[in-house]
N, C-alpha and C. Protein backbone atom coordinates (compact mmCIF):
# COMPACT_ATOMS: atom_id res chain seq x y z
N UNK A 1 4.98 23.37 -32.86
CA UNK A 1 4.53 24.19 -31.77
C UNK A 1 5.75 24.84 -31.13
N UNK A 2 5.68 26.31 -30.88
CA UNK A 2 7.05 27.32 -30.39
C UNK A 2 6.72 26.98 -28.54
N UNK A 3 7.70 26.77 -28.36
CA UNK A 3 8.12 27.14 -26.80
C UNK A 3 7.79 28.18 -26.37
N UNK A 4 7.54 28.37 -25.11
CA UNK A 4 7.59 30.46 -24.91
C UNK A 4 8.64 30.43 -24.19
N UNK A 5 9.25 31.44 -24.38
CA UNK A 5 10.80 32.13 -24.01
C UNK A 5 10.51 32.81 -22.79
N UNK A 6 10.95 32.42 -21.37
CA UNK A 6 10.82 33.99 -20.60
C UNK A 6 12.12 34.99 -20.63
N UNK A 7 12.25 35.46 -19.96
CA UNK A 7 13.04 36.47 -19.57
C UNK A 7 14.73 35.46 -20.34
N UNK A 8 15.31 36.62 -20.75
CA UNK A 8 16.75 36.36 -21.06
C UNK A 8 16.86 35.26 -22.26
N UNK A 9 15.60 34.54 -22.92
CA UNK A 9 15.42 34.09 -23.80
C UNK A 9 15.75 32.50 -22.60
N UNK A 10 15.48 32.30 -21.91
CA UNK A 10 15.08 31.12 -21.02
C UNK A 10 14.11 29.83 -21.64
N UNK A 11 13.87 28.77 -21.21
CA UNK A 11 12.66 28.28 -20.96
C UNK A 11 12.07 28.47 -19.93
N UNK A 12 10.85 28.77 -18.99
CA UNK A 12 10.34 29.07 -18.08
C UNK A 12 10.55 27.79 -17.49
N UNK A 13 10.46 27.66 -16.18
CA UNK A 13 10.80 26.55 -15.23
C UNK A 13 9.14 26.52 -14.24
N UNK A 14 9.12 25.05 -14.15
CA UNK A 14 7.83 25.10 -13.12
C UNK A 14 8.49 25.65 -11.96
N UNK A 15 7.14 26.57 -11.79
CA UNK A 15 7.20 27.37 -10.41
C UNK A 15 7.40 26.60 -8.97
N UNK A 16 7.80 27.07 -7.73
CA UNK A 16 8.25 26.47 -6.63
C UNK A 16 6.36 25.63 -6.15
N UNK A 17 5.46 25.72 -6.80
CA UNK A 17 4.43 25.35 -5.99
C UNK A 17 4.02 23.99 -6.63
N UNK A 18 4.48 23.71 -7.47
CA UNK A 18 4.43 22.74 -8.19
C UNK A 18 5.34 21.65 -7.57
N UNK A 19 6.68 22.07 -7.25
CA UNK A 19 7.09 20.88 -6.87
C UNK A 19 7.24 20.73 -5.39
N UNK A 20 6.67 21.54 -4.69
CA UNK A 20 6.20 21.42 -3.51
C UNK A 20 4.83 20.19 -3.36
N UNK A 21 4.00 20.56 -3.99
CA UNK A 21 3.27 19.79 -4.30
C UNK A 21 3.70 18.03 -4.84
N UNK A 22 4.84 18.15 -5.67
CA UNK A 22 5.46 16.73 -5.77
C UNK A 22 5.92 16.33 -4.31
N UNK A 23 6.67 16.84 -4.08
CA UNK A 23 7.28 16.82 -2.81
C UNK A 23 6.41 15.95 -1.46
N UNK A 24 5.31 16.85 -2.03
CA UNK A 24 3.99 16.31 -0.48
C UNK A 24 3.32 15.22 -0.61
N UNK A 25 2.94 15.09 -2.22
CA UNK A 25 2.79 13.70 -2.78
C UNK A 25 3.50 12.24 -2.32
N UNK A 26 4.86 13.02 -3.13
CA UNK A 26 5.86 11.84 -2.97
C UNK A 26 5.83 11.45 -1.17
N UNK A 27 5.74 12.31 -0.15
CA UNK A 27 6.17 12.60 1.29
C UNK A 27 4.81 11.46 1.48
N UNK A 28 3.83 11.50 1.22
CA UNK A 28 2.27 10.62 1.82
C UNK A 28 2.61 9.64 0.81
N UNK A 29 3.13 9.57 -0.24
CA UNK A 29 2.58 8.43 -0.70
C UNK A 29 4.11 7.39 0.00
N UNK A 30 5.20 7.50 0.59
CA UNK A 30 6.02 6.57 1.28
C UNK A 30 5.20 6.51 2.75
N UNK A 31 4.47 7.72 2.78
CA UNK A 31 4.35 7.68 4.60
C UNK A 31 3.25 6.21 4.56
N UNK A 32 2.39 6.06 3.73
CA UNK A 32 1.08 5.10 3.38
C UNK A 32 1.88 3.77 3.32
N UNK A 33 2.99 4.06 2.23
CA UNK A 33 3.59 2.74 1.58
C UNK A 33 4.41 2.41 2.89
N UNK A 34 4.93 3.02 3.61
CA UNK A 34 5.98 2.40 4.47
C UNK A 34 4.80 1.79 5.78
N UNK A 35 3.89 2.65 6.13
CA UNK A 35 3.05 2.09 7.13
C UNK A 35 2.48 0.58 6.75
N UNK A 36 2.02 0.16 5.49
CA UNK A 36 1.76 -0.59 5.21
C UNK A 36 2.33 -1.83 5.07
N UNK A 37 3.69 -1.65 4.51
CA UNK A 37 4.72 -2.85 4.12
C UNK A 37 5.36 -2.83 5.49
N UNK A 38 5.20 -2.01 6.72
CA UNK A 38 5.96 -2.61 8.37
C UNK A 38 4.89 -3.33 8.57
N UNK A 39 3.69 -2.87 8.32
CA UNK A 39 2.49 -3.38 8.84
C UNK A 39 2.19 -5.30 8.46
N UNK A 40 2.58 -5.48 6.80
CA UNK A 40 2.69 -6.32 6.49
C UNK A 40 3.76 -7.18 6.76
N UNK A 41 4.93 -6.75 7.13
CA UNK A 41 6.50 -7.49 7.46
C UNK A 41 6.13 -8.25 9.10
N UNK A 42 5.36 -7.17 9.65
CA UNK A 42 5.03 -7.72 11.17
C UNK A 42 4.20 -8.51 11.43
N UNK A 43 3.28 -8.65 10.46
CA UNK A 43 1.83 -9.45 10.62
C UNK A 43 2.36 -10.80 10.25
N UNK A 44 3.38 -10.99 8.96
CA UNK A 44 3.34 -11.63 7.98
C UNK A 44 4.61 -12.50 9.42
N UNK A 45 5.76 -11.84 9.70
CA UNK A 45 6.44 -12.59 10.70
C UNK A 45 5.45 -13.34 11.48
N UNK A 46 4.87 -12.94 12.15
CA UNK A 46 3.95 -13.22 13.54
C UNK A 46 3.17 -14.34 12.69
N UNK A 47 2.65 -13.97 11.69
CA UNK A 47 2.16 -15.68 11.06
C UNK A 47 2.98 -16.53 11.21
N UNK A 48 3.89 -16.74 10.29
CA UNK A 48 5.03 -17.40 10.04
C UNK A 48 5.56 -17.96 10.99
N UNK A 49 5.41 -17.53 12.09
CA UNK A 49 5.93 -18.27 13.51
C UNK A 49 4.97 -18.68 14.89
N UNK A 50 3.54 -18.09 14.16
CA UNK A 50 2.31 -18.61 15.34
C UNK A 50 2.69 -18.10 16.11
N UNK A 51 3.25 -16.80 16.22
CA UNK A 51 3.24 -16.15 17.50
C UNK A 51 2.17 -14.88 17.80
N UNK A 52 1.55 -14.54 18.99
CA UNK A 52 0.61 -13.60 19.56
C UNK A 52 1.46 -12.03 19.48
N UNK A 53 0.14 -11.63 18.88
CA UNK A 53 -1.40 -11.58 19.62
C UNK A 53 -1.59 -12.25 18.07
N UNK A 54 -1.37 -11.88 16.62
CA UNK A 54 -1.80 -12.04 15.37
C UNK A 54 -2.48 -13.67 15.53
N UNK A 55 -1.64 -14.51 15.07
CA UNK A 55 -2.22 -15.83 15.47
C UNK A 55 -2.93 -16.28 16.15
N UNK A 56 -3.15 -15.74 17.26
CA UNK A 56 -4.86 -15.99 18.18
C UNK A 56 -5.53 -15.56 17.80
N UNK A 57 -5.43 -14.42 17.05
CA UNK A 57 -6.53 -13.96 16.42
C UNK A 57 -6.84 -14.49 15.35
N UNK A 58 -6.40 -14.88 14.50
CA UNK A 58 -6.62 -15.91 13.08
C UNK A 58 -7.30 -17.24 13.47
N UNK A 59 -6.96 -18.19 14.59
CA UNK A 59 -7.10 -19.12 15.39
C UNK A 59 -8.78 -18.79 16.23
N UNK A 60 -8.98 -17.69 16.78
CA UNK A 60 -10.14 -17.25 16.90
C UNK A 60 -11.12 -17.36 16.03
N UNK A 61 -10.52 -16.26 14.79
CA UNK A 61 -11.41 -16.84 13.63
C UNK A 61 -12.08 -17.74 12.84
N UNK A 62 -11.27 -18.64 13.41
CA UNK A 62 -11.86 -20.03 12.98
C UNK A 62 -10.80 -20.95 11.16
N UNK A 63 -9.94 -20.04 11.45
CA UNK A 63 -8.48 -20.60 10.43
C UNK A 63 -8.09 -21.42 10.74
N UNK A 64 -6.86 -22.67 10.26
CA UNK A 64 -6.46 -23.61 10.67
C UNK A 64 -4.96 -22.86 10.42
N UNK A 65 -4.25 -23.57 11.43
CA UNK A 65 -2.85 -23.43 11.89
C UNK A 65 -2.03 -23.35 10.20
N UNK A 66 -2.25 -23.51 9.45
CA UNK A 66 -1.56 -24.01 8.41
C UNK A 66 -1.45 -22.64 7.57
N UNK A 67 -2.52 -21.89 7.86
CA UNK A 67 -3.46 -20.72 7.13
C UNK A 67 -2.58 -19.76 7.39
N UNK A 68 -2.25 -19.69 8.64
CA UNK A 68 -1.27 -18.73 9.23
C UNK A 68 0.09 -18.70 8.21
N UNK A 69 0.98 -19.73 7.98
CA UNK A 69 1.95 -19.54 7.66
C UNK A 69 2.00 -19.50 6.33
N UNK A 70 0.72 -19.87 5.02
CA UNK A 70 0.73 -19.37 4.17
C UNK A 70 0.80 -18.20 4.28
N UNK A 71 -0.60 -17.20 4.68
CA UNK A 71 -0.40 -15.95 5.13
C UNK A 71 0.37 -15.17 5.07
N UNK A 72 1.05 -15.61 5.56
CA UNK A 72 2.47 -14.93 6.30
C UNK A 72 3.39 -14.64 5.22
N UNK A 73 3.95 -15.71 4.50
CA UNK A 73 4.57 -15.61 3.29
C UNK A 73 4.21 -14.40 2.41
N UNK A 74 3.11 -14.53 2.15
CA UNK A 74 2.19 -14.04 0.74
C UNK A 74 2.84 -12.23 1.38
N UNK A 75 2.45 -12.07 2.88
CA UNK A 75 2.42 -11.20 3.53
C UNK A 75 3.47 -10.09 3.69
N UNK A 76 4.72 -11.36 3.40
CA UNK A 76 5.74 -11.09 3.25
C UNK A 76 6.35 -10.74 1.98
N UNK A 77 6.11 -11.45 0.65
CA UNK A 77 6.16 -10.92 -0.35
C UNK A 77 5.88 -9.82 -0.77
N UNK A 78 4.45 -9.96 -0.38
CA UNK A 78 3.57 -8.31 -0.58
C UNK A 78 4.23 -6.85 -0.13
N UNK A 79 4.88 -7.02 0.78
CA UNK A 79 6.18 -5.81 1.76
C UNK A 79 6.78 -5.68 0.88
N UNK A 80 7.93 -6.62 0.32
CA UNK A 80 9.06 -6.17 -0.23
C UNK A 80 8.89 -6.01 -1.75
N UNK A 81 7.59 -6.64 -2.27
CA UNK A 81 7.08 -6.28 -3.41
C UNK A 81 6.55 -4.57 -3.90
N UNK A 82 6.40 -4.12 -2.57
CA UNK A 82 5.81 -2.79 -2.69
C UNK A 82 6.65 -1.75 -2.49
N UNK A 83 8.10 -2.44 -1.83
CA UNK A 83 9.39 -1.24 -1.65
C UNK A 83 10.30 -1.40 -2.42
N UNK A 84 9.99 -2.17 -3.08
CA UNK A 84 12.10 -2.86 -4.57
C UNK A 84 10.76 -1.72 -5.65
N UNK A 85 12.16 -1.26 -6.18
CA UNK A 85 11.72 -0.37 -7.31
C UNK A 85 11.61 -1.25 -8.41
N UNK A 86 10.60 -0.88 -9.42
CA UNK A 86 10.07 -1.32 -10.42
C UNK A 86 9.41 -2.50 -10.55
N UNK A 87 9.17 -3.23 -11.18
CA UNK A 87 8.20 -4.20 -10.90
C UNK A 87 6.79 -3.72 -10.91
N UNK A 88 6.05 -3.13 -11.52
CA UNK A 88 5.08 -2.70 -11.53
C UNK A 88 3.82 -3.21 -11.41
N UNK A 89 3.57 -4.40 -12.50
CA UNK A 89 2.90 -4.97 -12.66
C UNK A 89 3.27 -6.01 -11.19
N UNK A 90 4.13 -6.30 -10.63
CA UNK A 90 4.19 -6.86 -9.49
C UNK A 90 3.24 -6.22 -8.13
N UNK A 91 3.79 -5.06 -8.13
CA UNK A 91 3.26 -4.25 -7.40
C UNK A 91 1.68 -4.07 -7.40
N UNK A 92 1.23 -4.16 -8.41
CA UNK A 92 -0.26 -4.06 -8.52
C UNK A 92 -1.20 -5.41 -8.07
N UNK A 93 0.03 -6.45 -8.54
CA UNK A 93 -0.84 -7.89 -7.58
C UNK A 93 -0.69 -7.79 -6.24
N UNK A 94 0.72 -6.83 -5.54
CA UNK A 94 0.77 -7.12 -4.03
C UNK A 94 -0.36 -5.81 -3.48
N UNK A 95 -0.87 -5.33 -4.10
CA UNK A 95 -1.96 -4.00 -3.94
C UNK A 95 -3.15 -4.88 -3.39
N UNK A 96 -3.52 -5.84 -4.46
CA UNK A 96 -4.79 -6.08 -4.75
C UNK A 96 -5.04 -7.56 -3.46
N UNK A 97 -3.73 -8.11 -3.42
CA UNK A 97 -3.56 -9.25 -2.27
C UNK A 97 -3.96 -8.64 -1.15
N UNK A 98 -3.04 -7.42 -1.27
CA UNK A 98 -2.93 -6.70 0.08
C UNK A 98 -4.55 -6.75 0.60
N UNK A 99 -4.85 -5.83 -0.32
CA UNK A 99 -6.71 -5.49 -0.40
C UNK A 99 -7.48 -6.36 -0.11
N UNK A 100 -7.24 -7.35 -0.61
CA UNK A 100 -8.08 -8.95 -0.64
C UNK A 100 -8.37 -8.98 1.26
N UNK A 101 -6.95 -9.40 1.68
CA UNK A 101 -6.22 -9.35 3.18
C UNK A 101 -7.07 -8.37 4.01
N UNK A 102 -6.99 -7.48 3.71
CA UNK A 102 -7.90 -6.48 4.79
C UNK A 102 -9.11 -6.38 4.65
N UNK A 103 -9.92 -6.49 3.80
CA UNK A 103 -11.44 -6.81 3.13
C UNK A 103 -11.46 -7.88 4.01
N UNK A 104 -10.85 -8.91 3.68
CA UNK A 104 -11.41 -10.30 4.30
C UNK A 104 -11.40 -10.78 6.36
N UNK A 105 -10.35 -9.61 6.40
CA UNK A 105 -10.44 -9.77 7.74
C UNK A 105 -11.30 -8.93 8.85
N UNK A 106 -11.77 -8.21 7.83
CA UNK A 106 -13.39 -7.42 8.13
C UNK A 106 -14.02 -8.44 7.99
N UNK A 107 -14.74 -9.01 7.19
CA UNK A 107 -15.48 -10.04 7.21
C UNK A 107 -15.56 -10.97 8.23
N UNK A 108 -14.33 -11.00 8.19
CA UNK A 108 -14.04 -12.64 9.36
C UNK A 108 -14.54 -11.99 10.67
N UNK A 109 -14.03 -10.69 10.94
CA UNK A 109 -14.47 -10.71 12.11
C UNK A 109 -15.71 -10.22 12.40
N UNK A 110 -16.73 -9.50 11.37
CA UNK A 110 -17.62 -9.96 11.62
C UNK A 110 -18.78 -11.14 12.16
N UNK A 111 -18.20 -12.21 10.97
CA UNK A 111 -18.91 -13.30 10.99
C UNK A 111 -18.75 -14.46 12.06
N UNK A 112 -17.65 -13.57 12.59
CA UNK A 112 -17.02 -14.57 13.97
C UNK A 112 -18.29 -13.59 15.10
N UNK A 113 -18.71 -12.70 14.74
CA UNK A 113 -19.44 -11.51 15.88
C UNK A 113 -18.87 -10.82 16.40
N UNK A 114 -17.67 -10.15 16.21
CA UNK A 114 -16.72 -9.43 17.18
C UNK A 114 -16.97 -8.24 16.80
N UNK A 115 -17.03 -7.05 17.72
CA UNK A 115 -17.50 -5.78 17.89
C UNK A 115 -16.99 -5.45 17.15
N UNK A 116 -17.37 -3.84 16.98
CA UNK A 116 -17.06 -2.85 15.76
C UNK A 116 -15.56 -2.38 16.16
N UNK A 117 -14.69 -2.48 17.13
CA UNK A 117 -13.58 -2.19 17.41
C UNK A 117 -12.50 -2.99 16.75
N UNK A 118 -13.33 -4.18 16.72
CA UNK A 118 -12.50 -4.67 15.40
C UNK A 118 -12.01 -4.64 14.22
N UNK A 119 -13.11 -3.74 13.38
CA UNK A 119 -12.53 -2.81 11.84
C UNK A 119 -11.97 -2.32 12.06
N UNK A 120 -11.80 -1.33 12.98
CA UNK A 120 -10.72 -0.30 13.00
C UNK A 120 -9.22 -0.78 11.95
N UNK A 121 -8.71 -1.63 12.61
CA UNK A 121 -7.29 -2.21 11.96
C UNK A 121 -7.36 -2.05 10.32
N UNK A 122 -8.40 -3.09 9.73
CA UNK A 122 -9.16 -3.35 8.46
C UNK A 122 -8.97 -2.20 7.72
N UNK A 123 -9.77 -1.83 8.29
CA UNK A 123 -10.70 -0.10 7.82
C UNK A 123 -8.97 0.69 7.96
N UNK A 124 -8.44 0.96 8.77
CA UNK A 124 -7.32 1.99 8.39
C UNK A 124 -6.36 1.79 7.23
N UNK A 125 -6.08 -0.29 7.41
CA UNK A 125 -5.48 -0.53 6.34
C UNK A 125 -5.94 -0.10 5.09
N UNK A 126 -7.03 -0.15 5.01
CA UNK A 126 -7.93 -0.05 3.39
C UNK A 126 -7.32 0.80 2.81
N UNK A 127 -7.42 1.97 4.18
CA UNK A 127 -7.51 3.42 3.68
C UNK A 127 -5.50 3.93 3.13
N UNK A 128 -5.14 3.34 4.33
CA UNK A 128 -3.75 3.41 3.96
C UNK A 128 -3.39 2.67 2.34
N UNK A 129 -3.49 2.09 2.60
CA UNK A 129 -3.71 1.02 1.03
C UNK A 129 -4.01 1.62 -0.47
N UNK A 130 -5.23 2.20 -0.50
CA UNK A 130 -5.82 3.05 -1.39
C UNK A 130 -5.08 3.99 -1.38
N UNK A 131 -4.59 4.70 -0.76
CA UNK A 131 -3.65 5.97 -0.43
C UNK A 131 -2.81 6.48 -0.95
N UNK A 132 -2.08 4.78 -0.72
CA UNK A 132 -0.27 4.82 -1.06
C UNK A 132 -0.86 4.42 -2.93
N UNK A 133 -1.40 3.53 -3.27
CA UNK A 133 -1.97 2.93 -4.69
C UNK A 133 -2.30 4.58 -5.06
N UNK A 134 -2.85 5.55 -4.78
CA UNK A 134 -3.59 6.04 -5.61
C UNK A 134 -2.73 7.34 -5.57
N UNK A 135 -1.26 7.53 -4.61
CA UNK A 135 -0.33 8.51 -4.63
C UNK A 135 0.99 7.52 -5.74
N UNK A 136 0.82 6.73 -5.83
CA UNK A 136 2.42 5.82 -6.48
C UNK A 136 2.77 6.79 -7.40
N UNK A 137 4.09 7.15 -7.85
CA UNK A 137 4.56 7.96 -8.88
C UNK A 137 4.04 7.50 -9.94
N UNK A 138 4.69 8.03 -10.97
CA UNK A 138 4.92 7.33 -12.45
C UNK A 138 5.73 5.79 -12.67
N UNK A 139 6.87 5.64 -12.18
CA UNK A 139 7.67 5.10 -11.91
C UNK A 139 7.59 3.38 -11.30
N UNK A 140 6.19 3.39 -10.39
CA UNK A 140 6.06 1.96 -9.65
C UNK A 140 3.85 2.28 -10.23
N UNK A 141 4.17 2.59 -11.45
CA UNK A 141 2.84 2.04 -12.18
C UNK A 141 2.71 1.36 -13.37
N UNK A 142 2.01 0.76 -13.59
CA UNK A 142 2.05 0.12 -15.28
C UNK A 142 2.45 1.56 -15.98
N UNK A 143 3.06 0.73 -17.34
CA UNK A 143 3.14 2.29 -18.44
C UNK A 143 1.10 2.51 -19.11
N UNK A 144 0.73 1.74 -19.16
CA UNK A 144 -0.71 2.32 -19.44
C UNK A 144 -1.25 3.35 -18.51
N UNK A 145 -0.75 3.38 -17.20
CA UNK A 145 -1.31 4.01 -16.22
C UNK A 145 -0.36 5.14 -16.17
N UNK A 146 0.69 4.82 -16.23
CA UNK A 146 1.80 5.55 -15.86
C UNK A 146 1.77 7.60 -16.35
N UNK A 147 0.60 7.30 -17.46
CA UNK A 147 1.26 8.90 -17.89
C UNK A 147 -0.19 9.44 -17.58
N UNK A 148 -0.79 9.43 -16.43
CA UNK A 148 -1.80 9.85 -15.83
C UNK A 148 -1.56 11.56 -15.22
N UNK A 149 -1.98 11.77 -14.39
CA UNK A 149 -1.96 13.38 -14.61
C UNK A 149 -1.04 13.52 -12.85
N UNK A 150 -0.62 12.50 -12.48
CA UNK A 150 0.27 12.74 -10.96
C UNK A 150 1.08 13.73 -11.27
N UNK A 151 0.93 14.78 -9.92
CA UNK A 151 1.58 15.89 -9.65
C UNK A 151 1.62 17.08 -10.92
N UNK A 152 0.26 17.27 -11.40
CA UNK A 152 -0.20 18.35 -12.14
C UNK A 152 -1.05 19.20 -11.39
């Protein structure tokens, strides 16, 4: 298969809208990933040390003290699992933990009865979550996944 030649016997170069478009990608998919992994570094501390507001609220729920500082760990892994480059297949278990984590704390606070002001947190994480997962480069995905159609 021939190349096409432009001008001056060149290869043509992707146009400026294209990698603008990488650009905006790459720009949301850290803005998601970074909201998420502070989100998780802070939650995951505040377990880890039973300190408020997080821990009253787990404690509300009807968790035992112990729950917290697993938590917390996992919580903590999950952060720095999602910002060290490569590791891919790592990355996809701290996705799915992550996911687990915010799913379940919808639940809980349902089943504890606490108003709808309570998803909010849940519900944004999800969304942030899915976000940053479904912007990740090439680079922090499995290679099966990896040669998918990002930034075409």
């Amino acid at each position: 298969m021939e190349k096409s030649i432009g001008l001056q016997g060149q290869a043509p170069r992707a146009g400026p809208a294209l990698s603008a478009v990488s650009r905006r990608m790459l720009t949301w998919y850290w803005v998601f990933t970074l909201y998420i992994a502070l989100e998780s570094l802070w939650a995951g501390a505040t377990d880890i040390l039973h300190a408020p507001p997080l821990f009253g609220i787990l404690l509300h729920l009807g968790y035992p003290p112990h729950f917290g500082t697993m938590l917390g760990v996992w919580k903590l892994l999950g952060a720095v699992a999602l910002l060290l480059p490569g590791y891919p297949l790592l990355k996809e278990w701290a996705y799915a933990g992550m996911f687990f984590d915010f799913s379940a704390a919808a639940v809980a606070h349902a089943s504890a009865g606490d108003g709808v002001i309570w998803y909010i947190g849940p519900v944004l994480s999800i969304g942030a979550l899915v976000a940053s997962w479904h912007l990740r480069p090439p680079s922090r995905r499995l290679a099966e996944t990896a040669t998918g159609t990002w930034f075409k």
